[in-house]
C-alpha atoms as a PDB file:
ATOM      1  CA  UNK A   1      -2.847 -28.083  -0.094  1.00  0.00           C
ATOM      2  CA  UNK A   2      -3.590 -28.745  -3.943  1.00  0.00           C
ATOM      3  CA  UNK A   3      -6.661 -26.755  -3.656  1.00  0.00           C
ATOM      4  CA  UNK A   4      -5.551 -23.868  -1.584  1.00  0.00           C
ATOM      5  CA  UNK A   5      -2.641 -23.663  -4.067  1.00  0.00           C
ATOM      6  CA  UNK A   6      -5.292 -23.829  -6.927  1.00  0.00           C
ATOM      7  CA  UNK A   7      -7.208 -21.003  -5.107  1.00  0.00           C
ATOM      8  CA  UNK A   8      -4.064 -18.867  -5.105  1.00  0.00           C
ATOM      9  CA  UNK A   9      -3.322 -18.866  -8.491  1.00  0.00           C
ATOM     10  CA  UNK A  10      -6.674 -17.566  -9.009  1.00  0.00           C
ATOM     11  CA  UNK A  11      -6.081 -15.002  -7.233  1.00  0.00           C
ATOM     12  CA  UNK A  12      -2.754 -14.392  -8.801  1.00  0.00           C
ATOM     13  CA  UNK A  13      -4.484 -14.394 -12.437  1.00  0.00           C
ATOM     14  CA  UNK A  14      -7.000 -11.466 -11.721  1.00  0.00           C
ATOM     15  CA  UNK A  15      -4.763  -9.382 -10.227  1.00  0.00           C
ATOM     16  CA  UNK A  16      -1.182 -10.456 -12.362  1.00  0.00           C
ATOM     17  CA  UNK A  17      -2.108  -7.429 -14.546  1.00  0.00           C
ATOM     18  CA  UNK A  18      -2.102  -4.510 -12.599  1.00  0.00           C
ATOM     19  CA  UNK A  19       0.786  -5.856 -10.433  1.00  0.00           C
ATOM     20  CA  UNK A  20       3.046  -6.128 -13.435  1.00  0.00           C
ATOM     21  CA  UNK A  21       2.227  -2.597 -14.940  1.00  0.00           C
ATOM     22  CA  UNK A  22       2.857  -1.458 -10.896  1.00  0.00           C
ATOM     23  CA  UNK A  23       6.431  -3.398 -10.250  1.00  0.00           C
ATOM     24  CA  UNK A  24       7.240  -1.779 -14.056  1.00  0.00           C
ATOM     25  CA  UNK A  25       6.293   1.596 -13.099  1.00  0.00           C
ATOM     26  CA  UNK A  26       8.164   0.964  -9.606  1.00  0.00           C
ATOM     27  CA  UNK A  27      11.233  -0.089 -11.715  1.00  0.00           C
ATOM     28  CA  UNK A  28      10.904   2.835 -14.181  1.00  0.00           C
ATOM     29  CA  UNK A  29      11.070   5.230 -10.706  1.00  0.00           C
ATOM     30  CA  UNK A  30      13.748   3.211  -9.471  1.00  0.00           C
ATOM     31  CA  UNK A  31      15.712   3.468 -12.823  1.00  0.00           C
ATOM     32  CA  UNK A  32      15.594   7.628 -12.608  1.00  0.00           C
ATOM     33  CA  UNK A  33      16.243   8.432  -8.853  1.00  0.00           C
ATOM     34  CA  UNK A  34      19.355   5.769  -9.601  1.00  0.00           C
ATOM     35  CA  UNK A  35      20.640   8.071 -12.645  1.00  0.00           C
ATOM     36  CA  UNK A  36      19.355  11.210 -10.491  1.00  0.00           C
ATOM     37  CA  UNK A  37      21.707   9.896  -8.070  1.00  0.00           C
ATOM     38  CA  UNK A  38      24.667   8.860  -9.705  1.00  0.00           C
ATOM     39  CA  UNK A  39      24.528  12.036 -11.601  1.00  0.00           C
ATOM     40  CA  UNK A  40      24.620  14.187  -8.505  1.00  0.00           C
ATOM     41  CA  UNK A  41      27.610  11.790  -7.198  1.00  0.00           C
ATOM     42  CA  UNK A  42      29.471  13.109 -10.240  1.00  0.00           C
ATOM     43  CA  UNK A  43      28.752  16.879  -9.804  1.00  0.00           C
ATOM     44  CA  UNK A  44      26.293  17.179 -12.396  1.00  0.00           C
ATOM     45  CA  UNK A  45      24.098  19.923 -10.534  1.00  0.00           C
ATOM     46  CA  UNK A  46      27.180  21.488  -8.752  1.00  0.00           C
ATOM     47  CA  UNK A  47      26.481  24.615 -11.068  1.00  0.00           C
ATOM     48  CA  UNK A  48      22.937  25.095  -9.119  1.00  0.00           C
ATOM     49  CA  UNK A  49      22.668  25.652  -5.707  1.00  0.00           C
ATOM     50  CA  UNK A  50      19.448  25.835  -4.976  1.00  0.00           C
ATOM     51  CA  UNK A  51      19.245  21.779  -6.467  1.00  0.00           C
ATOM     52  CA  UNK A  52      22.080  20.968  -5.372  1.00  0.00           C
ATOM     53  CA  UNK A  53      21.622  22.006  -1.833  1.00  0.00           C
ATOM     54  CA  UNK A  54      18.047  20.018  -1.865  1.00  0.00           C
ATOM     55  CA  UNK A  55      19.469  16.607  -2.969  1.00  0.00           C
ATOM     56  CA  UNK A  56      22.071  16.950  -0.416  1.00  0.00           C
ATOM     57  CA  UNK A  57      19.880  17.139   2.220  1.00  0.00           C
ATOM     58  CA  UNK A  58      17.067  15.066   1.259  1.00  0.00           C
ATOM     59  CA  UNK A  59      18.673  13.365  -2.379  1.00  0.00           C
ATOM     60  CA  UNK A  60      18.228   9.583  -1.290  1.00  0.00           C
ATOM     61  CA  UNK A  61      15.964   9.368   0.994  1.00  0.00           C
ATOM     62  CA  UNK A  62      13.602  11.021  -0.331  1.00  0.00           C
ATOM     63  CA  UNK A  63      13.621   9.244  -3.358  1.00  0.00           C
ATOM     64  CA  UNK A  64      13.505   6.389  -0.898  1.00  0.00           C
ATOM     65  CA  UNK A  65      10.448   6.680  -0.011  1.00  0.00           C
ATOM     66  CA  UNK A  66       8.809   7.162  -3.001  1.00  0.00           C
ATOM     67  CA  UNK A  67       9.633   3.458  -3.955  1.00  0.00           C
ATOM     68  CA  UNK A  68       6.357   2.655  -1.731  1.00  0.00           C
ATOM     69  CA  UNK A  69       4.112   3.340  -4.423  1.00  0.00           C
ATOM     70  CA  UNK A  70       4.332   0.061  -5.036  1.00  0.00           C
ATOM     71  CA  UNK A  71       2.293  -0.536  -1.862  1.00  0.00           C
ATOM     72  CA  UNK A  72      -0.503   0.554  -3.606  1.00  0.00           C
ATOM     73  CA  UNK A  73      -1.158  -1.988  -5.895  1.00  0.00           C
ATOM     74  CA  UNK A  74      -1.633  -4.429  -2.615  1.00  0.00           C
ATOM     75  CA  UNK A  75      -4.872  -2.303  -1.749  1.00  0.00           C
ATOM     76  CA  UNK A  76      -6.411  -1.425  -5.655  1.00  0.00           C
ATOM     77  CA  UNK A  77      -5.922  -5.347  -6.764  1.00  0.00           C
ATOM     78  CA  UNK A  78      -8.773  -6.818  -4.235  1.00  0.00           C
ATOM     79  CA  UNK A  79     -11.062  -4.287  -6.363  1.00  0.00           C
ATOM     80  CA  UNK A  80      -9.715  -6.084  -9.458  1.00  0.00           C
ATOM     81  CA  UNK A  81     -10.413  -9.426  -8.182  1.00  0.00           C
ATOM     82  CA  UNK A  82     -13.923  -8.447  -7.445  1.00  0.00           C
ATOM     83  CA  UNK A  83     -14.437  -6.574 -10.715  1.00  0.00           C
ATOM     84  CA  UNK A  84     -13.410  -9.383 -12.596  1.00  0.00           C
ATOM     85  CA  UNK A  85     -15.843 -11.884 -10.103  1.00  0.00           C
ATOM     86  CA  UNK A  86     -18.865  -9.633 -10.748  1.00  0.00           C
ATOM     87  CA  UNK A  87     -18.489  -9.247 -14.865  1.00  0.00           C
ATOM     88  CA  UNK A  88     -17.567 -13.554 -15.171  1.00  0.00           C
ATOM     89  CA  UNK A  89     -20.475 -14.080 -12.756  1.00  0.00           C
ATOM     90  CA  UNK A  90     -18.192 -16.005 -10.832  1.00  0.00           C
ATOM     91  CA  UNK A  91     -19.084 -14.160  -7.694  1.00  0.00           C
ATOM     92  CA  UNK A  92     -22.330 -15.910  -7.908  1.00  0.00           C
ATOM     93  CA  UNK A  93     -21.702 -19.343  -9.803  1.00  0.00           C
ATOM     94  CA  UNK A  94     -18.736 -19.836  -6.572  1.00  0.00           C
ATOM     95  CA  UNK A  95     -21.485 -20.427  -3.466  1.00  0.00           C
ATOM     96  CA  UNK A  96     -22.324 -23.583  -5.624  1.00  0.00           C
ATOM     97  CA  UNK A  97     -18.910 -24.663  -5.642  1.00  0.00           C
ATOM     98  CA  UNK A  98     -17.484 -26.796  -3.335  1.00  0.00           C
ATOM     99  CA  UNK A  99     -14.483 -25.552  -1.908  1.00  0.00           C
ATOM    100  CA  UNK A 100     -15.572 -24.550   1.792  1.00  0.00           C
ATOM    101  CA  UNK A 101     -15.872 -20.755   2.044  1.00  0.00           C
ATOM    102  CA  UNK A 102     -12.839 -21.181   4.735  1.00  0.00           C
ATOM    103  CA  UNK A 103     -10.805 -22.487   2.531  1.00  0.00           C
ATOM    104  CA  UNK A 104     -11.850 -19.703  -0.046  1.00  0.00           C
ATOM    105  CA  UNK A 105     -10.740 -16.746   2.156  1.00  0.00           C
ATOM    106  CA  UNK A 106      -7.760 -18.231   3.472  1.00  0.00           C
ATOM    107  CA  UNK A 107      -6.397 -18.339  -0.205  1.00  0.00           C
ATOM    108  CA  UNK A 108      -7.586 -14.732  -0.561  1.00  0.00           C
ATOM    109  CA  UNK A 109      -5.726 -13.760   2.742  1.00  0.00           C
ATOM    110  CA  UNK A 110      -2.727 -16.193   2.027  1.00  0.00           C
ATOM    111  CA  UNK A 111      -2.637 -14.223  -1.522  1.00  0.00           C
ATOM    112  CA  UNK A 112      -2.927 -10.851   0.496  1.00  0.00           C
ATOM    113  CA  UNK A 113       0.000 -12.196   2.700  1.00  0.00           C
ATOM    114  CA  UNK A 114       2.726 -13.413  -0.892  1.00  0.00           C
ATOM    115  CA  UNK A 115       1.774  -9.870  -2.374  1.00  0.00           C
ATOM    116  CA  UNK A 116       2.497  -7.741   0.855  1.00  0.00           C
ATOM    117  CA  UNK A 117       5.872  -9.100   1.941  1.00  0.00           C
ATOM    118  CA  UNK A 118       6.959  -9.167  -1.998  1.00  0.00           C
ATOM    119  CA  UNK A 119       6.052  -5.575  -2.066  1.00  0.00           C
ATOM    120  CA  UNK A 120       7.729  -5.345   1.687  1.00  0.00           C
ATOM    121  CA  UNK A 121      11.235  -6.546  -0.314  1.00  0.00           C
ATOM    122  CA  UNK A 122      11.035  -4.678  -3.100  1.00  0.00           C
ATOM    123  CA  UNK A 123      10.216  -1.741  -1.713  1.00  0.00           C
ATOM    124  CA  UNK A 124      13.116  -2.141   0.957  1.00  0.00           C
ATOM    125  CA  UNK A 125      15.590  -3.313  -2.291  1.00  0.00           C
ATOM    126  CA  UNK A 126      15.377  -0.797  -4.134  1.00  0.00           C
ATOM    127  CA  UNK A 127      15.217   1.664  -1.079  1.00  0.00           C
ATOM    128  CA  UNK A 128      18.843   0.513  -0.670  1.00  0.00           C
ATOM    129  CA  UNK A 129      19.884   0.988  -3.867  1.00  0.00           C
ATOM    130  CA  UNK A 130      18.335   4.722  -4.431  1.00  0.00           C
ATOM    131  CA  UNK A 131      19.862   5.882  -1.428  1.00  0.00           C
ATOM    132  CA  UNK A 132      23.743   4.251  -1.889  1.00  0.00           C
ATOM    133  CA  UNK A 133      23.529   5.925  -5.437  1.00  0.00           C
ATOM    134  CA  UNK A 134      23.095   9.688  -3.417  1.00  0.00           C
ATOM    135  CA  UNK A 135      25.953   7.723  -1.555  1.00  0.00           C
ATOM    136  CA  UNK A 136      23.490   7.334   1.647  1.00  0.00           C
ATOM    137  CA  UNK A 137      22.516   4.420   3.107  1.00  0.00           C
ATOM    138  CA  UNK A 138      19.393   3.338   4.393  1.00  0.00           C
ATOM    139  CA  UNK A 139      18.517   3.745   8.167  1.00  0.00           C
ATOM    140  CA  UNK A 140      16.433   1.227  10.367  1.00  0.00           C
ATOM    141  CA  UNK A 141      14.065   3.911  10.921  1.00  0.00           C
ATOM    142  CA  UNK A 142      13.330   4.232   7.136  1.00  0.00           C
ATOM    143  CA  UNK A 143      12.633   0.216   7.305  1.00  0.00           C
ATOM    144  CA  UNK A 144       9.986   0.809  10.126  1.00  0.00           C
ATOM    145  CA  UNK A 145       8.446   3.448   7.977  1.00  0.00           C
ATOM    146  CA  UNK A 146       7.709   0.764   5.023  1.00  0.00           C
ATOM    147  CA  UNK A 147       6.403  -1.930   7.925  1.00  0.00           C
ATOM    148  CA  UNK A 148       4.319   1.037   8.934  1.00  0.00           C
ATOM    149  CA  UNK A 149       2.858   2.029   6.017  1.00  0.00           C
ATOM    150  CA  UNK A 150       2.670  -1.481   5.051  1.00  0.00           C
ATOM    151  CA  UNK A 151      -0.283  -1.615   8.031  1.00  0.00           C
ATOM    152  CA  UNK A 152      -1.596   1.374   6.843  1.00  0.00           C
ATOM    153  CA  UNK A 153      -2.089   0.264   3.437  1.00  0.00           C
ATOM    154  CA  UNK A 154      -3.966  -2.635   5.053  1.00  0.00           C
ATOM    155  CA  UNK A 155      -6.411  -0.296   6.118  1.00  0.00           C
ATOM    156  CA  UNK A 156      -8.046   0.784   2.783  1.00  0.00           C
ATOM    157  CA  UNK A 157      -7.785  -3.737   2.099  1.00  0.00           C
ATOM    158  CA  UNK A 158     -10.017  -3.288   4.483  1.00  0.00           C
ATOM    159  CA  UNK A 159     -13.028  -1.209   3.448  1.00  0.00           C
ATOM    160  CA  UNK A 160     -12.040  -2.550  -0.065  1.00  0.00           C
ATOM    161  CA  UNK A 161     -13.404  -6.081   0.891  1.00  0.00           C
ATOM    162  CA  UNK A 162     -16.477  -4.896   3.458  1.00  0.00           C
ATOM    163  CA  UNK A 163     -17.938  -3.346   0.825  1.00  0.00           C
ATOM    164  CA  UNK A 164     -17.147  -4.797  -2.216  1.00  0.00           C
ATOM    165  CA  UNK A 165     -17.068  -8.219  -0.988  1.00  0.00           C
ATOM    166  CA  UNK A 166     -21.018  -8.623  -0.065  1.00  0.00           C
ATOM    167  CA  UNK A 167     -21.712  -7.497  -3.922  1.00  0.00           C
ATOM    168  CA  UNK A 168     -22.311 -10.441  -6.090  1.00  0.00           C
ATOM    169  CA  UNK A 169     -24.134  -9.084  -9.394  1.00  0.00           C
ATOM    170  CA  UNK A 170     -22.945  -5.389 -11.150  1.00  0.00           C
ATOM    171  CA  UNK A 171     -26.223  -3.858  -9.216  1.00  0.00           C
ATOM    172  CA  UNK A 172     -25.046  -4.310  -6.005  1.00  0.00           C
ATOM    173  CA  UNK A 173     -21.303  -4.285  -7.070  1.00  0.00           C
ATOM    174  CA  UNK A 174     -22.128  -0.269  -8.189  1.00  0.00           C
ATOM    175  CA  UNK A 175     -24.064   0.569  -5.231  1.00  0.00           C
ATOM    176  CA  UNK A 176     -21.118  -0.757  -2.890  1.00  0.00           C
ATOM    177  CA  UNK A 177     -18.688   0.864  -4.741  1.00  0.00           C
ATOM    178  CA  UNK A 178     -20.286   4.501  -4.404  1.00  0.00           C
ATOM    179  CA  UNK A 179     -20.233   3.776  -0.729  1.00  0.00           C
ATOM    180  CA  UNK A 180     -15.888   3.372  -0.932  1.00  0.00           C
ATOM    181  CA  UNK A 181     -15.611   7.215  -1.345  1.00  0.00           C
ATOM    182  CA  UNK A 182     -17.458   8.098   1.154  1.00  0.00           C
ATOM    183  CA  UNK A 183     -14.801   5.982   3.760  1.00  0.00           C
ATOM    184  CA  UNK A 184     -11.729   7.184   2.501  1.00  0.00           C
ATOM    185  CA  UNK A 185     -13.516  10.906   2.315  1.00  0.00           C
ATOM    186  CA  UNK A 186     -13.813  10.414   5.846  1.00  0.00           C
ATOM    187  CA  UNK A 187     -10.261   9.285   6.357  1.00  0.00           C
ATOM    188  CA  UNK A 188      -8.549  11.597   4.316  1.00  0.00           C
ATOM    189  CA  UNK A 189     -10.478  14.555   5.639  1.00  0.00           C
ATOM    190  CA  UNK A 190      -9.130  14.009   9.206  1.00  0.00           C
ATOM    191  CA  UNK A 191      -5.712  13.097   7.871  1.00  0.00           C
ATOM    192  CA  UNK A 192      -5.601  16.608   5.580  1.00  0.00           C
ATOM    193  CA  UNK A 193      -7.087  18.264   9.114  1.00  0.00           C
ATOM    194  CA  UNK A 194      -4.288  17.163  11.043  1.00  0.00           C
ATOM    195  CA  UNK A 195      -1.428  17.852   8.321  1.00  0.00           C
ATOM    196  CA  UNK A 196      -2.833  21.505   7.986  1.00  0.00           C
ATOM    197  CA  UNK A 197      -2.265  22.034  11.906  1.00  0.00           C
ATOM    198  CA  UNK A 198       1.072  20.667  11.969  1.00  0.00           C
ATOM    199  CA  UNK A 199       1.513  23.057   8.719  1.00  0.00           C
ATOM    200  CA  UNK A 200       0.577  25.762  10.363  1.00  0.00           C
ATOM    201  CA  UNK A 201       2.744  26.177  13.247  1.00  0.00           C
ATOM    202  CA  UNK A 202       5.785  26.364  10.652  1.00  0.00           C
ATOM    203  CA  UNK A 203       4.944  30.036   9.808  1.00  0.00           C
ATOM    204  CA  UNK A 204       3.906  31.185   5.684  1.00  0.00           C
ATOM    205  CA  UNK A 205       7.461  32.073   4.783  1.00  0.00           C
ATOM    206  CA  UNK A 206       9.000  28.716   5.834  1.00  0.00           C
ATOM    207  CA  UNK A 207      10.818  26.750   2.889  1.00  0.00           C
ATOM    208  CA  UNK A 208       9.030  23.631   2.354  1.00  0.00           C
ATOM    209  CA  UNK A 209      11.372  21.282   4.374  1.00  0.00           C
ATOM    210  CA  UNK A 210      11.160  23.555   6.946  1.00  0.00           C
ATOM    211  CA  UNK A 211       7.607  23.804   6.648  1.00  0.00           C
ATOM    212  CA  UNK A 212       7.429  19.804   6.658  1.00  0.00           C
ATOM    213  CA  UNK A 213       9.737  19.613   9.908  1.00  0.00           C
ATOM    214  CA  UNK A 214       7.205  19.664  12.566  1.00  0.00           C
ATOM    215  CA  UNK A 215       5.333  16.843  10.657  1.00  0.00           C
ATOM    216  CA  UNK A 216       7.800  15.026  10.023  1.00  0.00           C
ATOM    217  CA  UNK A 217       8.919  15.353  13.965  1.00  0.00           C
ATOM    218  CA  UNK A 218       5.464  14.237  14.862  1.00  0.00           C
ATOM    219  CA  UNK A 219       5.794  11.594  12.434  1.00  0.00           C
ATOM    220  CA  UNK A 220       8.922  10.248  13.829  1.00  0.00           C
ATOM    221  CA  UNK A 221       7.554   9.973  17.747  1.00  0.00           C
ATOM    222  CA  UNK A 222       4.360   8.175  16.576  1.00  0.00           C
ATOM    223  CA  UNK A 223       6.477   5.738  14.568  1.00  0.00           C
ATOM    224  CA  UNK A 224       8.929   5.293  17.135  1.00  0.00           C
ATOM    225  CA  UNK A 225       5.807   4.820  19.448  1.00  0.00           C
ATOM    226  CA  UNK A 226       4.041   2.392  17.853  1.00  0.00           C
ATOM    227  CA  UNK A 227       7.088   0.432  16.258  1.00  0.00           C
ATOM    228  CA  UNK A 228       6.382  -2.702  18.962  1.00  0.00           C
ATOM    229  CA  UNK A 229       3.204  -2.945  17.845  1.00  0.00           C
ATOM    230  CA  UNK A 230       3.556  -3.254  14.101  1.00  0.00           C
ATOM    231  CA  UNK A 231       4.010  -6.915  13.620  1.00  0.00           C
ATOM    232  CA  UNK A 232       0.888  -7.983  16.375  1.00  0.00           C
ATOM    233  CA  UNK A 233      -1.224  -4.817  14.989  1.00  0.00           C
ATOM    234  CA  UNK A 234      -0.188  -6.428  10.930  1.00  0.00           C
ATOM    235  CA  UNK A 235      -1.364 -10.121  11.784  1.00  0.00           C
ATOM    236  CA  UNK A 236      -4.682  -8.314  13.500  1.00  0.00           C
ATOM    237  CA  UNK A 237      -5.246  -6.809  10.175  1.00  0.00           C
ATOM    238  CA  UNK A 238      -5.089 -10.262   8.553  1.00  0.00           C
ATOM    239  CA  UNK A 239      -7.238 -11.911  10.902  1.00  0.00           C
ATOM    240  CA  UNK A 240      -9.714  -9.015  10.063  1.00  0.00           C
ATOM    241  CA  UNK A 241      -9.678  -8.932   6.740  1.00  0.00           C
ATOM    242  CA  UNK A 242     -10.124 -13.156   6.677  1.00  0.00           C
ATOM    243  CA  UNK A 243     -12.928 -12.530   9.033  1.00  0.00           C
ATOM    244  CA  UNK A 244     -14.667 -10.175   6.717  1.00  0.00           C
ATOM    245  CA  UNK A 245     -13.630 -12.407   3.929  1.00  0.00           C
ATOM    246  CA  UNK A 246     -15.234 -15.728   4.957  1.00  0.00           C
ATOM    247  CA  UNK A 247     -18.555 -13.549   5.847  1.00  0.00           C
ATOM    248  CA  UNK A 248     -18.643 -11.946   2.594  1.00  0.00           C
ATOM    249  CA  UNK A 249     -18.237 -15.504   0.699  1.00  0.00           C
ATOM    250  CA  UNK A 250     -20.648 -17.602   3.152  1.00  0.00           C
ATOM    251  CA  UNK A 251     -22.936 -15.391   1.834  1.00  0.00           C
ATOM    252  CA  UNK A 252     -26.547 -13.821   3.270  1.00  0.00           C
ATOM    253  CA  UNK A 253     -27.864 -16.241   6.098  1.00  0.00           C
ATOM    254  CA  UNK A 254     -30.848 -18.100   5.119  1.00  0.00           C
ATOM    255  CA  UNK A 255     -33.514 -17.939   7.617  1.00  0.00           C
END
């Protein structure tokens, strides 16, 4: 347990940085939509329609849902961690150690694990909060949407550590890091296909939550159709990413 525990921390000290400057930005966020909010409470955008129509539709939850930015940071820190591996030359000098290259990606997946259900609470905190200060409240729906996109941010974990992981000097680190692009090209291109369909069918002189009301329809039956399947299709995502793990640490076979 000592050395898992060890092997965490480690973990926790490559990637402390950009987690901190993420959970302040998060806060900063949090801090306007909560004086956006208030503020609206008290009538300050009574004297504009337009505004204060918006926030009274969407004021809340909207706002709501931007709090899982700080999902991000769970998907760009495994690049820090390997950054910081590559320029120490720790990537290499660690196949000598001997902690057992299980016991090395377990910590890494264990770290994964702390860092996506912290995010999971914050994210669903301060969800709560932005929407009772538009004097909402948050639905169970919404919380699906952050286990959802919780998964989907495991995705991009994923490529992160195929490619990234098998680099162990700058060389190779470069080359595999070109190759990232090229993945999420792939998967954004499909994803920007798709949301210029649904677009479509809304008409040109549709107001933008109009517009986004098909989507968002779409949205809604896919979520409510895969909801069972987020907590077995989550741990599958672990599994993955420690299986891709342990291979990338045990290193090239020897013949």
């Amino acid at each position: 347990m000592k050395k898992i525990m060890s092997l965490v921390y480690r973990e926790f000290v490559l990637m402390r940085k950009k987690l901190l400057l993420a959970l302040a930005v998060t806060a900063g966020m949090a801090a306007v939509f909560l004086i956006i909010g208030f503020s609206f409470r008290n009538g300050a955008f009574d004297g504009n329609e337009k505004l204060h129509d918006l926030f009274t539709k969407t004021g809340g939850h909207l706002e709501a849902y931007l709090m899982m930015f700080f999902l991000i940071p769970v998907v760009e820190t495994c690049a820090d961690a390997y950054e910081s591996d590559i320029k120490s030359n720790w990537a290499r000098y660690s196949m000598t150690l001997p902690a057992e290259t299980k016991l090395r990606a377990l910590a890494h997946v264990l770290f994964l694990l702390v860092r996506t259900a912290a995010a999971f609470l914050i994210v669903t905190v301060l969800s709560v909060l932005v929407s009772a200060a538009f004097g909402k409240t948050l639905s169970t729906g919404m919380i699906a949407d952050i286990g959802l996109w919780i998964c989907l941010a495991l995705i991009p974990v994923c490529i992160i550590e195929f490619f990234l992981g098998k680099a162990k000097d700058p060389i190779a680190y470069k080359k595999q890091q070109n190759r990232i692009p090229v993945a999420f090209a792939g998967c954004g291109t499909v994803a920007g296909l798709l949301l210029a369909r649904t677009m479509k069918s809304a008409g040109p002189d549709a107001d933008p939550i109009t517009a986004m009301k098909p989507l968002l329809d779409k949205y809604t039956a896919f979520r409510d159709a895969v909801l069972p399947f987020i907590i077995p299709v989550f741990i599958g995502l672990l599994v993955l990413i420690y299986v891709i793990v342990k291979r990338n640490y045990a290193g090239p076979k020897r013949a």
